[in-house]
Protein backbone atom coordinates (compact mmCIF):
# COMPACT_ATOMS: atom_id res chain seq x y z
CA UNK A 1 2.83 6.67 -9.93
CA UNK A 2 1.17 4.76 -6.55
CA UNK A 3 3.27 2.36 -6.67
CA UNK A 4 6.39 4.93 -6.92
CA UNK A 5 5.17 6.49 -4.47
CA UNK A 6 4.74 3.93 -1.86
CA UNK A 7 8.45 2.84 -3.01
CA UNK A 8 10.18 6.21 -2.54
CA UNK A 9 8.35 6.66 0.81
CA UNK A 10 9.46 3.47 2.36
CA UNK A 11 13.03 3.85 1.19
CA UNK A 12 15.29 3.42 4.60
CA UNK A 13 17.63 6.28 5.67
CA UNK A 14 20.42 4.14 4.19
CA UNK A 15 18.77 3.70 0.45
CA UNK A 16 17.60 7.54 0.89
CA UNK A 17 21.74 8.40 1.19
CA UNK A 18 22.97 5.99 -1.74
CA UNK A 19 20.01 6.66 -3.62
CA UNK A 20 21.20 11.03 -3.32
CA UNK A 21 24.49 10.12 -4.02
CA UNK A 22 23.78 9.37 -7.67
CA UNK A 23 20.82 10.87 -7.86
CA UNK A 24 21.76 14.20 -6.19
CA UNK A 25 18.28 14.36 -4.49
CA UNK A 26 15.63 11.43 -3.50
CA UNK A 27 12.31 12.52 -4.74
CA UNK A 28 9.31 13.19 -1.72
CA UNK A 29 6.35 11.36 -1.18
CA UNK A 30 3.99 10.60 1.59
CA UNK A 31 1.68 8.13 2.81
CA UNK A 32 -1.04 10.49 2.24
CA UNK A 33 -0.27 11.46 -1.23
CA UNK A 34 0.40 7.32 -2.10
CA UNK A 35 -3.58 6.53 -0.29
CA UNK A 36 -4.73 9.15 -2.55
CA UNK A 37 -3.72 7.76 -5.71
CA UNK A 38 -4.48 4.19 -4.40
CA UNK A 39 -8.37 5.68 -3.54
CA UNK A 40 -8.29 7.57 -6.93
CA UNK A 41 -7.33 4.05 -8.58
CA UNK A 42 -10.23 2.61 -7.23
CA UNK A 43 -12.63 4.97 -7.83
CA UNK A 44 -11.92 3.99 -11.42
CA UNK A 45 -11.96 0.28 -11.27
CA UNK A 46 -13.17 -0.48 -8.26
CA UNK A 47 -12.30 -4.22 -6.56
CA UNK A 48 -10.58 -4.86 -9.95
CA UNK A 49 -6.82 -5.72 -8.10
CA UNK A 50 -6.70 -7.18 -5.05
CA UNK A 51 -3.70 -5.37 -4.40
CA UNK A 52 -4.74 -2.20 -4.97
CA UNK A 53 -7.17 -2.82 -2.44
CA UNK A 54 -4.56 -4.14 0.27
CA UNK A 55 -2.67 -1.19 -0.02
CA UNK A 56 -5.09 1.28 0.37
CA UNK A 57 -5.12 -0.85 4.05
CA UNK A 58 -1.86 -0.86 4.47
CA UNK A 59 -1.67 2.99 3.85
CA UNK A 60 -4.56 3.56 6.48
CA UNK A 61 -2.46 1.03 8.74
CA UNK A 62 0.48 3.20 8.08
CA UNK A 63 -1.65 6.31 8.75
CA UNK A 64 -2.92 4.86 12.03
CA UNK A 65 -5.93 4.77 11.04
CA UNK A 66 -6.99 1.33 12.35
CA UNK A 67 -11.08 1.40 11.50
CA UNK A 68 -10.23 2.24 7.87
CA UNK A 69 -7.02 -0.24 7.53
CA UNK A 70 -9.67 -3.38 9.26
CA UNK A 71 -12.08 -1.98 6.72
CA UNK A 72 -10.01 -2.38 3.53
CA UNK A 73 -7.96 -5.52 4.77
CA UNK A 74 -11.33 -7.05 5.51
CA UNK A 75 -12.09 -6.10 2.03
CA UNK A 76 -9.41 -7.34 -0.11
CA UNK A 77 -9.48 -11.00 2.45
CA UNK A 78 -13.40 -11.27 0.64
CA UNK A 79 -12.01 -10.88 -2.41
CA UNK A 80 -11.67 -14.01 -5.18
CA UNK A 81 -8.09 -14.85 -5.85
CA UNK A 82 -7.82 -14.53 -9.29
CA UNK A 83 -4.70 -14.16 -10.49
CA UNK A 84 -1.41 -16.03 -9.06
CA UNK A 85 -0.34 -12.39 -6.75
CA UNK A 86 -3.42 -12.54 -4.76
CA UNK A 87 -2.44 -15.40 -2.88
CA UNK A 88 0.47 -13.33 -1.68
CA UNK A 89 -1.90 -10.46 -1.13
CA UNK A 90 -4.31 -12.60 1.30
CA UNK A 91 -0.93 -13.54 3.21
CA UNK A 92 0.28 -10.09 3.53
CA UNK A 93 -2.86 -8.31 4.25
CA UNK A 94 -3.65 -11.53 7.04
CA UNK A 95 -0.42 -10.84 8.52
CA UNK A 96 -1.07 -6.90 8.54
CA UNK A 97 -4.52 -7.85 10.13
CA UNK A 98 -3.67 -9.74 12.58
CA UNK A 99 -1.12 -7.22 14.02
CA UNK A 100 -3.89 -4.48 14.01
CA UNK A 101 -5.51 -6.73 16.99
């Protein structure tokens, strides 16, 4: 579902119009309701995927809220690199760091 969610919300107005022409509707989603499942998630497991964490930052970047996006992205940069998609985590959440200043 998180990961759905994230999806549908970043859709562009473009993929939004083809996406309702066979579809008849796009489903809603928001950032909020996507940081909620990602916080939920890691509640459960917590710093068990690195890119879980990452976009619980990216959703608090999103958000605007800068203290908790540093907070997370700071987080998930500490983390071991354990499987082969947290390399491309620590390069995404960098590069979503280093715009936050």
């Amino acid at each position: 579902k998180q990961w759905y969610q994230r999806r549908v919300r970043e859709l562009s107005w473009y993929s939004r119009k083809f996406a309702a022409t066979f579809l008849g509707k796009v489903p809603e989603s928001t950032h909020e309701e996507a940081l909620k499942c990602f916080l939920q998630s890691e509640e459960v497991a917590p710093r068990s995927w690195n890119r879980n964490v990452y976009l619980i930052g990216r959703m608090y970047y999103r958000l605007e809220n800068r203290i908790k996006a540093r907070e997370y992205l700071e987080l998930v940069l500490s983390l071991p690199n354990i499987i082969a998609d947290d390399t491309e985590i620590d390069e995404d959440a960098a590069d979503l760091y280093r715009k936050l200043g």
